[in-house]
PDB file of N, CA and C in Angstrom:
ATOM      1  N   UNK A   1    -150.139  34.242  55.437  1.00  0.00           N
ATOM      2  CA  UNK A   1    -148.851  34.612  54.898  1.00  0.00           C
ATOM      3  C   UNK A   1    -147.797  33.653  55.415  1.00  0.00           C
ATOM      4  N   UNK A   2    -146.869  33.482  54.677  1.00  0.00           N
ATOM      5  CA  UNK A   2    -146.045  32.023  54.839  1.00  0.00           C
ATOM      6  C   UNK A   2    -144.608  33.001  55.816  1.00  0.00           C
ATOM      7  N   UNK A   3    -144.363  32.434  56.808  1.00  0.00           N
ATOM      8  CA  UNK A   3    -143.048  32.924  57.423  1.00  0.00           C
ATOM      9  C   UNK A   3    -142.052  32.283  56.612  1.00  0.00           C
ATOM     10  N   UNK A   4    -141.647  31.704  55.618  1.00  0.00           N
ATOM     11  CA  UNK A   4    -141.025  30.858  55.003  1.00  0.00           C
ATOM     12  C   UNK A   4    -139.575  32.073  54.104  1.00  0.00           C
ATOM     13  N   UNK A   5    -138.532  32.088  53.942  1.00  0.00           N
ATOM     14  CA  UNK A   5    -137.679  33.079  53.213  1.00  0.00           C
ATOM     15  C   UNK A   5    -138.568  32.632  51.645  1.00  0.00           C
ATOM     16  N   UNK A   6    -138.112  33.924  50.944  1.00  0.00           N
ATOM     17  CA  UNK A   6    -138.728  33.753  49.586  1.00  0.00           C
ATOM     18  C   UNK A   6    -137.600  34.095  48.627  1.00  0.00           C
ATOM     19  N   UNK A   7    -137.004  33.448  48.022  1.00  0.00           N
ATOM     20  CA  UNK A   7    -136.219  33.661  46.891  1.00  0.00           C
ATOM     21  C   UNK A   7    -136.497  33.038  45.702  1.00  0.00           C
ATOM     22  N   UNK A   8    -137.216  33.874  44.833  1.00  0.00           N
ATOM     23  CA  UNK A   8    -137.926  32.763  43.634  1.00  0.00           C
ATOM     24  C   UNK A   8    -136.545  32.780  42.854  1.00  0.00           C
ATOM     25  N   UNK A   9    -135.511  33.080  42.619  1.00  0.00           N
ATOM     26  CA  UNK A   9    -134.708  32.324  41.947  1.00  0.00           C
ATOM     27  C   UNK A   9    -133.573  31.440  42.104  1.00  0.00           C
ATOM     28  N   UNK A  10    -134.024  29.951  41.843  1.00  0.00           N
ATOM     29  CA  UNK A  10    -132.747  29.617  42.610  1.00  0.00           C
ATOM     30  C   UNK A  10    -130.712  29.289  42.437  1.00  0.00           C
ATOM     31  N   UNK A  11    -130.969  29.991  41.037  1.00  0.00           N
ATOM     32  CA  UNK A  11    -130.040  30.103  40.679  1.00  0.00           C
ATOM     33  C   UNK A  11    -128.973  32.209  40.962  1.00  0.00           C
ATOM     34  N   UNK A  12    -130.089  32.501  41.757  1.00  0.00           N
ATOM     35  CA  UNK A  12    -129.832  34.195  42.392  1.00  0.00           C
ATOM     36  C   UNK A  12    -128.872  34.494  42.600  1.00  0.00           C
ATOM     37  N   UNK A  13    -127.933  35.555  42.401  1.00  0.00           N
ATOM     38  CA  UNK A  13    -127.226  36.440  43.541  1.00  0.00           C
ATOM     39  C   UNK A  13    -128.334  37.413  44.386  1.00  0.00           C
ATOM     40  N   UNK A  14    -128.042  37.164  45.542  1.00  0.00           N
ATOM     41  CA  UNK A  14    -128.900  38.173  45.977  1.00  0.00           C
ATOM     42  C   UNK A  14    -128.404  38.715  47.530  1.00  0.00           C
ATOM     43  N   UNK A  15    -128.699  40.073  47.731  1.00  0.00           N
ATOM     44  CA  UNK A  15    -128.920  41.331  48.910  1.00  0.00           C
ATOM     45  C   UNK A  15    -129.418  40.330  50.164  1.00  0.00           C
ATOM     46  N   UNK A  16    -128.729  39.957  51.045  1.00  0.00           N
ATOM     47  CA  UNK A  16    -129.548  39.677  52.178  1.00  0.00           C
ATOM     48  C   UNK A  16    -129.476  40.573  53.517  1.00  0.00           C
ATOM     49  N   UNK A  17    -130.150  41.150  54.304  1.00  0.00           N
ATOM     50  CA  UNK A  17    -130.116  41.917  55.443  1.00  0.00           C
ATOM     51  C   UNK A  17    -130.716  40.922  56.490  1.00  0.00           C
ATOM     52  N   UNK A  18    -129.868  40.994  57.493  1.00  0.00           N
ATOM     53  CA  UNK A  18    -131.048  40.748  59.126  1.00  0.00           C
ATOM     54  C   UNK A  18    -130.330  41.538  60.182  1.00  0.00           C
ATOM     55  N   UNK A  19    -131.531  41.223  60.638  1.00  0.00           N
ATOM     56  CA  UNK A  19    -131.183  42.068  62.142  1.00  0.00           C
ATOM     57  C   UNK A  19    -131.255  41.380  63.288  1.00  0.00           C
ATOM     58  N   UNK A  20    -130.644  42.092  64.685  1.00  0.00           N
ATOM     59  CA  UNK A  20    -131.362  41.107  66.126  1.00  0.00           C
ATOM     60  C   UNK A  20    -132.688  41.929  66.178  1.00  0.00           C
ATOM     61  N   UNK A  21    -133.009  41.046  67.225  1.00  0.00           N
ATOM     62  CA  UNK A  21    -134.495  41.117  67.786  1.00  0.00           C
ATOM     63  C   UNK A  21    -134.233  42.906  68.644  1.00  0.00           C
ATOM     64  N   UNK A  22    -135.119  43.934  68.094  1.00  0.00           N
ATOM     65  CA  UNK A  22    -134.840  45.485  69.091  1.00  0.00           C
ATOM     66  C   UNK A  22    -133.543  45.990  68.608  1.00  0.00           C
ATOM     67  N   UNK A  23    -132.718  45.587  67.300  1.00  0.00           N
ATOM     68  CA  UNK A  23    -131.437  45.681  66.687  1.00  0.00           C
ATOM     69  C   UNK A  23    -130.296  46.329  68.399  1.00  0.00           C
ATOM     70  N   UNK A  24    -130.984  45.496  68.753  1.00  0.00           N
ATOM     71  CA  UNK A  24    -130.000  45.068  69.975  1.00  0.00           C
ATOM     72  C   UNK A  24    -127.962  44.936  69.555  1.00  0.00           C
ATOM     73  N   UNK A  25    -127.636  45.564  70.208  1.00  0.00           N
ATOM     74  CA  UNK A  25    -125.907  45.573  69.717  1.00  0.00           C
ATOM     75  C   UNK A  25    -125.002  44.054  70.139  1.00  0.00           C
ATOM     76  N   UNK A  26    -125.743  43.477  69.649  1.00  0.00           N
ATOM     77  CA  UNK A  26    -124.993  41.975  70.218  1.00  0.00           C
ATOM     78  C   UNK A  26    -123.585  41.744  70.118  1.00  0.00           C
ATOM     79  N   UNK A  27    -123.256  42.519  68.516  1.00  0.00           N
ATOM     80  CA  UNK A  27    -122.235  42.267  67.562  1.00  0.00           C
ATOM     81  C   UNK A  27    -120.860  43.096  68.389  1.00  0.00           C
ATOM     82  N   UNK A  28    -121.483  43.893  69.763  1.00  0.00           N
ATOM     83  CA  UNK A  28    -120.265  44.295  69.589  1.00  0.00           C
ATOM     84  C   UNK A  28    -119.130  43.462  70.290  1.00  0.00           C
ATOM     85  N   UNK A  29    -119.730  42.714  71.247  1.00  0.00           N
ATOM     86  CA  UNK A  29    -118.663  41.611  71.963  1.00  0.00           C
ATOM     87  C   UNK A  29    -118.034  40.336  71.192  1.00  0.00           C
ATOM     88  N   UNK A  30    -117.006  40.342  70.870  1.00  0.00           N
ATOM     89  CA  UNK A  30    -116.201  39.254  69.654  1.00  0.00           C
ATOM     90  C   UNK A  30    -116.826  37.801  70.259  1.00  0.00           C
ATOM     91  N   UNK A  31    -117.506  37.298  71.498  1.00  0.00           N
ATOM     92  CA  UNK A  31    -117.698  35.882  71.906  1.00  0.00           C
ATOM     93  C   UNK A  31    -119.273  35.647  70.679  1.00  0.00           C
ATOM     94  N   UNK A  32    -120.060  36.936  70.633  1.00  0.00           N
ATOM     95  CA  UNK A  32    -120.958  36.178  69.814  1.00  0.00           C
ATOM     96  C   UNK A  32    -120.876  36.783  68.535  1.00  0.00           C
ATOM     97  N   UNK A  33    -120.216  37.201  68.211  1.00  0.00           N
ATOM     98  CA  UNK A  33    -119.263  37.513  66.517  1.00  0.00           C
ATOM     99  C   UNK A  33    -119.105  37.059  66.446  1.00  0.00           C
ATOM    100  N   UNK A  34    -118.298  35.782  66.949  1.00  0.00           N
ATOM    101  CA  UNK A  34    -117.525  34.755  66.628  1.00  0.00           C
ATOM    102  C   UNK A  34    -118.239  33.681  66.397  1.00  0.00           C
ATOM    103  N   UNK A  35    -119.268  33.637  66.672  1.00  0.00           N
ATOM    104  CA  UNK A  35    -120.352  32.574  66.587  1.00  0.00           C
ATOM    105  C   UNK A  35    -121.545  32.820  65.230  1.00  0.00           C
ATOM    106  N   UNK A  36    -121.285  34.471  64.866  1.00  0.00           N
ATOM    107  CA  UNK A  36    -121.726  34.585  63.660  1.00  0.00           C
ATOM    108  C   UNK A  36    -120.867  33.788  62.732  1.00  0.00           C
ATOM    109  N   UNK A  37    -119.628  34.407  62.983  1.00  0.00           N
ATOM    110  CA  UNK A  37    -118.799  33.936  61.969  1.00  0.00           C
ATOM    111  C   UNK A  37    -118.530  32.546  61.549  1.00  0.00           C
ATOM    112  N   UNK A  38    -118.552  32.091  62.707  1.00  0.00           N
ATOM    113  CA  UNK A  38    -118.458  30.499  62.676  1.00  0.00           C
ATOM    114  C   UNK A  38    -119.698  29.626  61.996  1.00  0.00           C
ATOM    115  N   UNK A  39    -120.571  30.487  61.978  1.00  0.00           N
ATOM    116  CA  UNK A  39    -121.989  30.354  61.177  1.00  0.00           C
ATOM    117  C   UNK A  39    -122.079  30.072  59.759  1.00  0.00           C
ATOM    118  N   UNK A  40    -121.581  31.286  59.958  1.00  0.00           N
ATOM    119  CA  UNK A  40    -121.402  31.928  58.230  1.00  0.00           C
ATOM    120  C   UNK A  40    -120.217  31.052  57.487  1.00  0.00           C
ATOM    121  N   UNK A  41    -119.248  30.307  58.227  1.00  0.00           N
ATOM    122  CA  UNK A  41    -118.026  29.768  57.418  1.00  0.00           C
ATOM    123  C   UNK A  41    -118.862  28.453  57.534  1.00  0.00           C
ATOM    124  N   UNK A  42    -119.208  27.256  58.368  1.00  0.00           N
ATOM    125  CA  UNK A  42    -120.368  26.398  58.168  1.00  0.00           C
ATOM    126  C   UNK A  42    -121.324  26.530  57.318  1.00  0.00           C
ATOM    127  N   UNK A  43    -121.881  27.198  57.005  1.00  0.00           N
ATOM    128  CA  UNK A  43    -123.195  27.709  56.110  1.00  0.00           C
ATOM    129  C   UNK A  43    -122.030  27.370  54.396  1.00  0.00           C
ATOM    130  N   UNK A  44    -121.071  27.941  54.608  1.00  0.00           N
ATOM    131  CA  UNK A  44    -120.351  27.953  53.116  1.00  0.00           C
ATOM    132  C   UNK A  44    -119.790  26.819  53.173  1.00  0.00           C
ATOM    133  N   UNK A  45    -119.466  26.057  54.235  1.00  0.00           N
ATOM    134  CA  UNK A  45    -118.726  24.885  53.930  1.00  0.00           C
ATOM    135  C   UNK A  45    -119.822  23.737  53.199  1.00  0.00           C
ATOM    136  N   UNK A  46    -120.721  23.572  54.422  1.00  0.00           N
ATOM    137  CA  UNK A  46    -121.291  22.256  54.542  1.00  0.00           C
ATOM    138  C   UNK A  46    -122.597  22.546  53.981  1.00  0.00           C
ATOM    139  N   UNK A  47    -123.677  24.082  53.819  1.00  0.00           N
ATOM    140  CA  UNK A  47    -124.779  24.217  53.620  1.00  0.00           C
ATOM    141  C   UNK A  47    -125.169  24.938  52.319  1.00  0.00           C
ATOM    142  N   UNK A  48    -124.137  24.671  51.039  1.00  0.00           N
ATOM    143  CA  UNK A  48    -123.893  25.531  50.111  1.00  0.00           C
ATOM    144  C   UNK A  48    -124.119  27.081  49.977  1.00  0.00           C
ATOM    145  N   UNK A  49    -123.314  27.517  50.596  1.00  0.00           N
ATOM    146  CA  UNK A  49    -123.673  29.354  50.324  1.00  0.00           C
ATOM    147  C   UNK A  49    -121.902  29.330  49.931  1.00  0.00           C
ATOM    148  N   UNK A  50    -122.345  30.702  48.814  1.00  0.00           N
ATOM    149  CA  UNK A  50    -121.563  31.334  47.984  1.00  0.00           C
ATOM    150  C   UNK A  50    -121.615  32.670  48.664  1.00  0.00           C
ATOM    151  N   UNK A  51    -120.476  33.051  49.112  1.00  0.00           N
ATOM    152  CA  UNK A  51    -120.620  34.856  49.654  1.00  0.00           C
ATOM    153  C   UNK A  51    -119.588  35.425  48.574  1.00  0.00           C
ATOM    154  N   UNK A  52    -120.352  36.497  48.291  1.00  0.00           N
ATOM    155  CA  UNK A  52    -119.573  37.360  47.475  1.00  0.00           C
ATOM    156  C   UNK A  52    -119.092  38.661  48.108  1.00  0.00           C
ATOM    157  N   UNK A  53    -120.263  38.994  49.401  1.00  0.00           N
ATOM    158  CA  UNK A  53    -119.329  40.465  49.951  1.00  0.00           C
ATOM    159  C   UNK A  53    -120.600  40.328  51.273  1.00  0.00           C
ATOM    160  N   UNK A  54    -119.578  40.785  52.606  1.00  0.00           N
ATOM    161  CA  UNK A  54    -120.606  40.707  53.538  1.00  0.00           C
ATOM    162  C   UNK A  54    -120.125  41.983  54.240  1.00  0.00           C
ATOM    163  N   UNK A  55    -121.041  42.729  55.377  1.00  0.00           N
ATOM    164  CA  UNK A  55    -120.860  43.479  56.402  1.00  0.00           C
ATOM    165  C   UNK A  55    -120.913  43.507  57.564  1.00  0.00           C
ATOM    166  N   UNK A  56    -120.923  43.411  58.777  1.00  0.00           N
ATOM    167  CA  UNK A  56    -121.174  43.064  60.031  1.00  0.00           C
ATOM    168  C   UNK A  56    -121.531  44.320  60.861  1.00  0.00           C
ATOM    169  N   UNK A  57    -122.181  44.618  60.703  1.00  0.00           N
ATOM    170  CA  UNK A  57    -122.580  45.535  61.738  1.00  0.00           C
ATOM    171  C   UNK A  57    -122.902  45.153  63.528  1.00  0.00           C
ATOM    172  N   UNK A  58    -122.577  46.170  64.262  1.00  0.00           N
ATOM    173  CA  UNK A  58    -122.679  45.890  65.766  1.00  0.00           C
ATOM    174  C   UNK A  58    -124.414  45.219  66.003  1.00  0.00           C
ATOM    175  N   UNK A  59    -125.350  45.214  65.490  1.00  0.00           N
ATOM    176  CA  UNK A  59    -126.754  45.017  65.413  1.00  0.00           C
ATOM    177  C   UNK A  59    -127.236  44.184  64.175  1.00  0.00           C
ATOM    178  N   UNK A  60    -126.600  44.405  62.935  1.00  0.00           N
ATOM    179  CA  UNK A  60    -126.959  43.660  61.900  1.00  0.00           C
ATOM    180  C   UNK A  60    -126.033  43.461  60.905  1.00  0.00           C
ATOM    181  N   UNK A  61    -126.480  42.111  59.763  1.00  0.00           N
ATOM    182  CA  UNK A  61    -125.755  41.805  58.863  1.00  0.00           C
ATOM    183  C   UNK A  61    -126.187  41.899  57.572  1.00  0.00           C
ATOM    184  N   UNK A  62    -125.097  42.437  56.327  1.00  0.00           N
ATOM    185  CA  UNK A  62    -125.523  42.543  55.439  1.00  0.00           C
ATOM    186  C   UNK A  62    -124.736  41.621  54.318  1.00  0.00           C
ATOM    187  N   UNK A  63    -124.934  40.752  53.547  1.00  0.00           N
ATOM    188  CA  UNK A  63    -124.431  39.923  52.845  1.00  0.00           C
ATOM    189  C   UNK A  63    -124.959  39.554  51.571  1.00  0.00           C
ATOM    190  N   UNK A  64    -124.061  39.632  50.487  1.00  0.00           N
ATOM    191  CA  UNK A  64    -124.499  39.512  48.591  1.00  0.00           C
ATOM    192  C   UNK A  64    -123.939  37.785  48.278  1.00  0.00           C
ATOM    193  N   UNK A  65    -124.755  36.956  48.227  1.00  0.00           N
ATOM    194  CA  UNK A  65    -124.525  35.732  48.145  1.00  0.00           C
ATOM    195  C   UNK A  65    -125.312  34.925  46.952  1.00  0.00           C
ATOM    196  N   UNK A  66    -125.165  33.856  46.923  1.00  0.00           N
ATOM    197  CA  UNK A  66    -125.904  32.696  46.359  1.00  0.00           C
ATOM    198  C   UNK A  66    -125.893  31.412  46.675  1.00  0.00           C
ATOM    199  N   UNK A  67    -126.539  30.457  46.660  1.00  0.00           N
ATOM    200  CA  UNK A  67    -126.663  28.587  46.640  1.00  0.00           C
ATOM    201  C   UNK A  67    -126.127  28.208  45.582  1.00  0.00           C
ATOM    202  N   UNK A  68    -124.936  27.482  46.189  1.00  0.00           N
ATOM    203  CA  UNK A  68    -124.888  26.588  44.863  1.00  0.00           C
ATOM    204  C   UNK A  68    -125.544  25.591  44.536  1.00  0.00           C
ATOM    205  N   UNK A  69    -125.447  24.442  43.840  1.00  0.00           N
ATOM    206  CA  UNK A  69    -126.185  24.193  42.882  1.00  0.00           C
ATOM    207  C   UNK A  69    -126.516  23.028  43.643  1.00  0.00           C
ATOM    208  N   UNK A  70    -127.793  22.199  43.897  1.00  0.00           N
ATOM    209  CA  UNK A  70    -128.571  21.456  44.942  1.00  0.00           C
ATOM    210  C   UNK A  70    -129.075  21.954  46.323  1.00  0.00           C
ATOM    211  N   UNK A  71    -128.531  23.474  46.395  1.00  0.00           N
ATOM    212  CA  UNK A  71    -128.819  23.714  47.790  1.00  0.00           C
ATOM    213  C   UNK A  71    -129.708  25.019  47.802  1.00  0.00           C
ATOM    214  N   UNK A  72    -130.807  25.793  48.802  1.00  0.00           N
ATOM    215  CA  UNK A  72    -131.953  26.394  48.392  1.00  0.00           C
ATOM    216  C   UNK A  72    -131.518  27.583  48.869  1.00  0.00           C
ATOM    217  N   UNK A  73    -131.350  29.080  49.088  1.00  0.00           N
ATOM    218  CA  UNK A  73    -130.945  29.779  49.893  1.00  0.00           C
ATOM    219  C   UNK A  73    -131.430  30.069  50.951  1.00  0.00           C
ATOM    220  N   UNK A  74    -133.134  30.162  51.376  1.00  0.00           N
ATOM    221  CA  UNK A  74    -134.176  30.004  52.316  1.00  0.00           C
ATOM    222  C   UNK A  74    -133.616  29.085  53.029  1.00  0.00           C
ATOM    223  N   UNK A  75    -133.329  27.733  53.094  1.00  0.00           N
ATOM    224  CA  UNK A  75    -132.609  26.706  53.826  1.00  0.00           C
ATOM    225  C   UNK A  75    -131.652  27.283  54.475  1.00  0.00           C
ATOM    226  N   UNK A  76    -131.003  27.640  53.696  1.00  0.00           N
ATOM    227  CA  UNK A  76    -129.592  28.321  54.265  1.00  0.00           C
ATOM    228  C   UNK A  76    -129.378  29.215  55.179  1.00  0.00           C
ATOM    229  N   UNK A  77    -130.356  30.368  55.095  1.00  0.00           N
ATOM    230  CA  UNK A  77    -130.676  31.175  55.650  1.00  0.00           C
ATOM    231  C   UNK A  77    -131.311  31.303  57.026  1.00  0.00           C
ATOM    232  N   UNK A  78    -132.434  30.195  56.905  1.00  0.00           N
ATOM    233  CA  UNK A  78    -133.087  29.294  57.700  1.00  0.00           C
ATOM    234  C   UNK A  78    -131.992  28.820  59.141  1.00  0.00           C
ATOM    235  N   UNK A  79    -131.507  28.068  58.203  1.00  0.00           N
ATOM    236  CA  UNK A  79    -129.969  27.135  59.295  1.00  0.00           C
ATOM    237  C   UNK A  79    -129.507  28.246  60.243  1.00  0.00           C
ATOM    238  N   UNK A  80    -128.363  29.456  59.283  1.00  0.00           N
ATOM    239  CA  UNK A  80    -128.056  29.774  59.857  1.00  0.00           C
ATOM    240  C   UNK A  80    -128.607  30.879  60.982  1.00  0.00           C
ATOM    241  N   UNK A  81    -129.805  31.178  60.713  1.00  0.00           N
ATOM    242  CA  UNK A  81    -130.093  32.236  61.516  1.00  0.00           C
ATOM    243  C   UNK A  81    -130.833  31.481  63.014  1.00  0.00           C
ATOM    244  N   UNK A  82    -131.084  30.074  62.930  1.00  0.00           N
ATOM    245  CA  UNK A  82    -131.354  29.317  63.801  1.00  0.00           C
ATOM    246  C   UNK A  82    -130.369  29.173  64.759  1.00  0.00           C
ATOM    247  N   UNK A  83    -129.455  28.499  63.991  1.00  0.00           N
ATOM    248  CA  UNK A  83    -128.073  28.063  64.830  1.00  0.00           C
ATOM    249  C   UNK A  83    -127.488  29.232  65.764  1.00  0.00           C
ATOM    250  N   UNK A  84    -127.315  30.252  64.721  1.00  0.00           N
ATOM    251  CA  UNK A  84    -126.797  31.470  65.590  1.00  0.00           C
ATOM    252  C   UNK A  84    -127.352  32.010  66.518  1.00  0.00           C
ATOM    253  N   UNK A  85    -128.920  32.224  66.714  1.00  0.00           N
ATOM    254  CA  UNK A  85    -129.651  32.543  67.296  1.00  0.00           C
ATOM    255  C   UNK A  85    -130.079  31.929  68.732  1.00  0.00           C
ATOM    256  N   UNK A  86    -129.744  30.443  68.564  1.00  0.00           N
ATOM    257  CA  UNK A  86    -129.751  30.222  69.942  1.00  0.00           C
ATOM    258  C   UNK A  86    -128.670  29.795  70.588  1.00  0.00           C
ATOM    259  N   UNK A  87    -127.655  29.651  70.284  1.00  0.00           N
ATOM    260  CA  UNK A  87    -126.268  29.869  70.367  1.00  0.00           C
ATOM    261  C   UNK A  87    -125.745  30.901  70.878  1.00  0.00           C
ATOM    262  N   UNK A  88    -126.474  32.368  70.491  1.00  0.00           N
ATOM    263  CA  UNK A  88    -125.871  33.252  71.329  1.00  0.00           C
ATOM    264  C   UNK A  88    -126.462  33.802  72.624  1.00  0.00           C
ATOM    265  N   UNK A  89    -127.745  33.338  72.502  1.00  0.00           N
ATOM    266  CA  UNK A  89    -128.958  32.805  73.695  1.00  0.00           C
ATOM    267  C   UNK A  89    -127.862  32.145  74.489  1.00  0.00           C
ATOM    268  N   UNK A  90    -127.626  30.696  74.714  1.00  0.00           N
ATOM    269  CA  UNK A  90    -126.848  30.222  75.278  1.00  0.00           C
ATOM    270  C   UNK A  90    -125.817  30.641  76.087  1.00  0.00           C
ATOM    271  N   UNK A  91    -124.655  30.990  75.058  1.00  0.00           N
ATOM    272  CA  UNK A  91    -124.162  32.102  75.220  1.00  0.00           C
ATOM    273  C   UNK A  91    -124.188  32.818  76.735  1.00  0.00           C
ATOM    274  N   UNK A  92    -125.452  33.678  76.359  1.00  0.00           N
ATOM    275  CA  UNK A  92    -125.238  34.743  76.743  1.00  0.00           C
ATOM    276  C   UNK A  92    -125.569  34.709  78.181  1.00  0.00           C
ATOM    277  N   UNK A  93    -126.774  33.506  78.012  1.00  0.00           N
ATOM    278  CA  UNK A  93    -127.381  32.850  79.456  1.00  0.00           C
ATOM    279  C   UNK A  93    -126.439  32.326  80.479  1.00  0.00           C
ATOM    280  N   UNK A  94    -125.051  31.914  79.823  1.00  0.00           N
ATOM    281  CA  UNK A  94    -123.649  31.153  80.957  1.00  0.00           C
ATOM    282  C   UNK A  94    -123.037  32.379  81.200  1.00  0.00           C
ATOM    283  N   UNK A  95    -123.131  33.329  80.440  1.00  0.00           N
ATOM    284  CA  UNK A  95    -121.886  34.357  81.113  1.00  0.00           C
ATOM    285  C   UNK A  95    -122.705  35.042  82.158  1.00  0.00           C
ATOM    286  N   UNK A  96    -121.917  34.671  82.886  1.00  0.00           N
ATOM    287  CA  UNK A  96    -122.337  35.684  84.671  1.00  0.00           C
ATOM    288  C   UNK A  96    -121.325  37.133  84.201  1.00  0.00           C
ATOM    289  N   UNK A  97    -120.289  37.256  83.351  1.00  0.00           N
ATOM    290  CA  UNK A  97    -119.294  38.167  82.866  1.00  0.00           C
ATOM    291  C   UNK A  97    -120.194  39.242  82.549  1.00  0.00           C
ATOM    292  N   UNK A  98    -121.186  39.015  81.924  1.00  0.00           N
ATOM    293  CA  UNK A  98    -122.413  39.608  80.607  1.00  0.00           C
ATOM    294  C   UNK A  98    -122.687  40.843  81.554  1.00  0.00           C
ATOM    295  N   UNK A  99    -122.383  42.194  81.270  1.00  0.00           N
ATOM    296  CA  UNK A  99    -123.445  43.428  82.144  1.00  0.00           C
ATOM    297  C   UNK A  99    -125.055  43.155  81.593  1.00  0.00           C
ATOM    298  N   UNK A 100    -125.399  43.169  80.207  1.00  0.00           N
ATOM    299  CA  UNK A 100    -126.464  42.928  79.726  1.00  0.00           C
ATOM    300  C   UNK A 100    -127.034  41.966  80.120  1.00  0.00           C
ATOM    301  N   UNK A 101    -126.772  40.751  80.706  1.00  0.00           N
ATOM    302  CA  UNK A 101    -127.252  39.361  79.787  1.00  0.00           C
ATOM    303  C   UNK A 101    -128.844  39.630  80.598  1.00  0.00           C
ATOM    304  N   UNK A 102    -129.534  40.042  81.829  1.00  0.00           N
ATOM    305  CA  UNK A 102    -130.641  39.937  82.186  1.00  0.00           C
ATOM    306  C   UNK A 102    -131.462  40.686  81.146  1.00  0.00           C
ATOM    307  N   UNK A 103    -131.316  42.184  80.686  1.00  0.00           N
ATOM    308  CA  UNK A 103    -132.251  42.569  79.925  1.00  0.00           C
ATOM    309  C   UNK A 103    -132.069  42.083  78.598  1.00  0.00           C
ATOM    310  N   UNK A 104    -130.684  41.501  78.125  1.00  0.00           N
ATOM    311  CA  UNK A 104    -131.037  40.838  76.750  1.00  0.00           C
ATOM    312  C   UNK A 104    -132.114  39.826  76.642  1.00  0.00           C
ATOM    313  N   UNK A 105    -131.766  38.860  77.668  1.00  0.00           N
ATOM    314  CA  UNK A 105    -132.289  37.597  77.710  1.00  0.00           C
ATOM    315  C   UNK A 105    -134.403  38.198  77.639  1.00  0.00           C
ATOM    316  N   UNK A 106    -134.306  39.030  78.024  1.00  0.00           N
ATOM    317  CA  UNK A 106    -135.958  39.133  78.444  1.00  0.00           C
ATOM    318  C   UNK A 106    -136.404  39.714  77.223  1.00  0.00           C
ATOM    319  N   UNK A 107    -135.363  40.332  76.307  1.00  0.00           N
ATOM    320  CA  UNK A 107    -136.216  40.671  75.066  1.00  0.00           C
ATOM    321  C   UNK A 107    -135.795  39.485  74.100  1.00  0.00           C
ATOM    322  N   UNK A 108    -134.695  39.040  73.776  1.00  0.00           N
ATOM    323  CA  UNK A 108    -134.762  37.383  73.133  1.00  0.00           C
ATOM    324  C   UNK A 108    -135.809  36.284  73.226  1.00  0.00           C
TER     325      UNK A 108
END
């Protein structure tokens, strides 16, 4: 089975959901919100995504989007869930501030 995103159309609007790893509440501290967000406005600038309506939940995100036209949404999706993902790893690994950061880090 291919770990690969699957969107057979590439001209789609489509439902996207993710979650963290244990839907862990990452979302609720604005330092790595902000790093979603900063994701998500990159992703539309430079990696063609079209958002039409998103949600943010303290644990997960929900977003109705599309690729525009040369760009794949799997890619996109791909990018950003990379970027963000170890970014807030990072993150989370410098703040000595963090009450969490030891048991996050061990389930990340």
């Amino acid at each position: 089975m291919s770990l690969a995103y699957k969107f057979h159309n590439p001209d789609g609007l489509y439902v996207v959901t993710f979650a963290t790893i244990g839907w862990i509440d990452v979302f609720t501290r604005n330092m790595y919100k902000n790093i979603l967000l900063e994701s998500i406005q990159f992703c539309q600038i430079n990696k063609g995504l079209d958002l039409n309506a998103w949600c943010l939940m303290t644990n997960h995100l929900h977003f109705i989007g599309s690729a525009r036209e040369r760009f794949l949404m799997s890619n996109i999706l791909r990018d950003m869930k990379k970027f963000t993902s170890k970014k807030i790893i990072e993150v989370i690994a410098n703040n000595e501030q963090e009450s969490r950061r030891e048991w996050m880090l061990a389930i990340f």
